[in-house]
Protein backbone atom coordinates (compact mmCIF):
# COMPACT_ATOMS: atom_id res chain seq x y z
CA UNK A 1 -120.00 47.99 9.16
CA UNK A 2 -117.88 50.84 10.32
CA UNK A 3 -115.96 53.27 8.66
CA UNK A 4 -112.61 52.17 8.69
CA UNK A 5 -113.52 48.82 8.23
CA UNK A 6 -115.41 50.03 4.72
CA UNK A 7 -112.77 51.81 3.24
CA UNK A 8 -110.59 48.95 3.97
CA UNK A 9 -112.76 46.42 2.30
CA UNK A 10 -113.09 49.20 -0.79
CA UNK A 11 -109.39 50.42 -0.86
CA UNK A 12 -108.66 49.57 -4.50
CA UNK A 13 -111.90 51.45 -5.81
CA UNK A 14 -111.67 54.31 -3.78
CA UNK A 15 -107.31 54.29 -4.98
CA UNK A 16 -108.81 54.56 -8.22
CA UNK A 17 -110.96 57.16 -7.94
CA UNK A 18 -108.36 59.05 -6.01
CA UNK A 19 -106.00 59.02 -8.63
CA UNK A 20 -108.42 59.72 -11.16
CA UNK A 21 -110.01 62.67 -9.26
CA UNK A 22 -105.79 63.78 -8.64
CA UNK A 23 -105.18 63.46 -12.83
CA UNK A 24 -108.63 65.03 -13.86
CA UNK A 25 -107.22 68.27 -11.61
CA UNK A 26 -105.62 69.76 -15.18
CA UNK A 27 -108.81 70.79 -16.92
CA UNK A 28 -110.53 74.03 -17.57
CA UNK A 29 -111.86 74.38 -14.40
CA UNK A 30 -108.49 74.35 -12.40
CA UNK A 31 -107.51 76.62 -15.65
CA UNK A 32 -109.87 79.40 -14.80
CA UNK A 33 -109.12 78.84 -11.02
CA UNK A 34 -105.65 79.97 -11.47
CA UNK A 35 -106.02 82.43 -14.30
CA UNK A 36 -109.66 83.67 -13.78
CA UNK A 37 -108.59 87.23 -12.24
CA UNK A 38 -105.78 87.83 -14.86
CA UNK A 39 -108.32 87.23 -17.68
CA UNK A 40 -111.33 89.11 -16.09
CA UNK A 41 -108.74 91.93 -15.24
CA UNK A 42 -107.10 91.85 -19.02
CA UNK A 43 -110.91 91.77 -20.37
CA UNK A 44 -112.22 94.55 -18.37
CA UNK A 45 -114.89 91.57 -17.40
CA UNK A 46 -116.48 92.09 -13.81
CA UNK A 47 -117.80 88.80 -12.03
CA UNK A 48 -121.13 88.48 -13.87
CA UNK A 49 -119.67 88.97 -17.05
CA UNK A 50 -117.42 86.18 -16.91
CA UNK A 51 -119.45 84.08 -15.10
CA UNK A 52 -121.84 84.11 -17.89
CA UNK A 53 -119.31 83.85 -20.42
CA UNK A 54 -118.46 80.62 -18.24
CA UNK A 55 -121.32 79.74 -17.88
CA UNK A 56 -122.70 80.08 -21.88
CA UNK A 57 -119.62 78.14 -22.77
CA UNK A 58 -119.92 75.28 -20.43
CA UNK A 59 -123.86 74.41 -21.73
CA UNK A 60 -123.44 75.03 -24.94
CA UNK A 61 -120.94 71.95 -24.96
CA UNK A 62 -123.68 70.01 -22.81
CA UNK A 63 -126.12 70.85 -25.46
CA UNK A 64 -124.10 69.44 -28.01
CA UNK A 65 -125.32 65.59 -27.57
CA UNK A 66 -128.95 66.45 -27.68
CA UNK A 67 -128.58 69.10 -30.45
CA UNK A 68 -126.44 66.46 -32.61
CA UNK A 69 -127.62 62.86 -31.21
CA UNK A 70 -125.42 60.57 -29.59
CA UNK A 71 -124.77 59.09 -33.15
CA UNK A 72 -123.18 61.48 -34.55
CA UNK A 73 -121.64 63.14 -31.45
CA UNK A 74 -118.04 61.56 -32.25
CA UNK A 75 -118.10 62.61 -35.50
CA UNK A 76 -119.06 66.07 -34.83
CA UNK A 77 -116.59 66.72 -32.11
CA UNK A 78 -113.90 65.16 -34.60
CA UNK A 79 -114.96 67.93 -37.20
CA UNK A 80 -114.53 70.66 -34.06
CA UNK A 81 -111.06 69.62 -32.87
CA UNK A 82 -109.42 69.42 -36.14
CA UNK A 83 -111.31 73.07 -37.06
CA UNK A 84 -109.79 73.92 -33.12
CA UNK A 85 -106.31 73.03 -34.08
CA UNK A 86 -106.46 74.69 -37.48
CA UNK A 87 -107.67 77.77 -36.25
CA UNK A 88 -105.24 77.30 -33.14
CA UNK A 89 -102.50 77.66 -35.81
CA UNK A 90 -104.10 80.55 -38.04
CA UNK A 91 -104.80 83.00 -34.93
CA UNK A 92 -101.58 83.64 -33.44
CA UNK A 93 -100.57 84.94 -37.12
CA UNK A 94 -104.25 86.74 -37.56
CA UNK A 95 -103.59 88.38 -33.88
CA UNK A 96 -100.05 89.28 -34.97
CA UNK A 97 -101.24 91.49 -38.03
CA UNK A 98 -103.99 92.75 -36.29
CA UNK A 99 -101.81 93.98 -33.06
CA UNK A 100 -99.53 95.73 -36.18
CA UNK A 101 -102.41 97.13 -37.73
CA UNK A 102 -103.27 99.00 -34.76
CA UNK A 103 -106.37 97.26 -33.61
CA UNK A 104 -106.28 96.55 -29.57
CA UNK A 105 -106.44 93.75 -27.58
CA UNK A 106 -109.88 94.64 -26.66
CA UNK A 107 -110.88 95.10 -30.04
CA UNK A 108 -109.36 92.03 -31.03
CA UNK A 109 -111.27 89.69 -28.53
CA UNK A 110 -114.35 91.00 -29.39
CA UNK A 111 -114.18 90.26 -32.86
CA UNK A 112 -112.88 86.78 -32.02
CA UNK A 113 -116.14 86.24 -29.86
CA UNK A 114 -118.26 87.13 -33.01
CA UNK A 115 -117.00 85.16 -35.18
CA UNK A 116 -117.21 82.43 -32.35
CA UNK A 117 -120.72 83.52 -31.83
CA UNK A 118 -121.10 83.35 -35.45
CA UNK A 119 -119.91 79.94 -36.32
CA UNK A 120 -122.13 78.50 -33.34
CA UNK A 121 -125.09 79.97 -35.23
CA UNK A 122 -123.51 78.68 -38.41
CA UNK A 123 -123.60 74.63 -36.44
CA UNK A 124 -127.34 74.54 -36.05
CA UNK A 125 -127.94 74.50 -39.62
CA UNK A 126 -127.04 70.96 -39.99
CA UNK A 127 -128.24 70.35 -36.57
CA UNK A 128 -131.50 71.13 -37.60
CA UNK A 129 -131.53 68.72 -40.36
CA UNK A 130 -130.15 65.66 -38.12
CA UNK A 131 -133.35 66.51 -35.48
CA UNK A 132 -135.75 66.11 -38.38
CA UNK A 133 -134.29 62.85 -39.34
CA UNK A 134 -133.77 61.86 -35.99
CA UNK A 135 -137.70 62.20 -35.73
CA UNK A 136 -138.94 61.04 -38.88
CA UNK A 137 -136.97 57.28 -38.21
CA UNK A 138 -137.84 57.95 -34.10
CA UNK A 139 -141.83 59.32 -34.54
């Protein structure tokens, strides 16, 4: 079979995963694309740096399903995006006072990135106790 005479035969699934490959575009990834520079620049970040930040970021949400088990993953990532939009709401108010206070915008993204750092230490408490479960009903 030759080529055009495949992607005739397939044209509906490869339509469909042209458009989804088209709608997917949106996402972080095209994000950073666009604004990488601006936020490395704003950050006094060189390539590494954000790269690892990037990087750090993107496993740690891989890591989630075998940290959590595929049981509870919906539930946890529930938890996460209602604590996201909460917190979504508090910090433009918390970065408000802080800019007033006299704190700068350096000063102010580092603190955010501890207490992100922090509450990821704070998730593998419970974490912990799901493994041990997980392996006392799975020896």
């Amino acid at each position: 079979m030759n080529t055009l005479a495949f992607l005739l035969k397939n044209r509906r699934f490869l339509g469909f995963g042209l458009a989804c490959t088209l709608a997917s575009n949106f996402g972080q990834t095209f994000f950073i694309a666009l604004f990488g520079g601006t936020i490395r620049a704003e950050f006094q970040l060189g390539h590494a740096d954000f790269g690892a930040l990037y990087a750090t970021a993107t496993l740690i949400s891989a890591a989630w399903a075998d940290t959590f088990g595929v049981r509870h993953l919906g539930k946890v990532r529930s938890i996460t995006a209602s604590l996201t939009v909460l917190s979504t709401a508090i910090a433009p108010v918390w970065a408000g006072w802080l800019l007033d206070s006299g704190w700068s915008i350096l000063a102010i993204a580092i603190s955010a990135a501890a207490i992100a750092a922090v509450s990821g230490l704070l998730v593998l408490i419970p974490a912990r106790e799901l493994r041990q479960r997980r392996s006392e009903k799975f020896p």
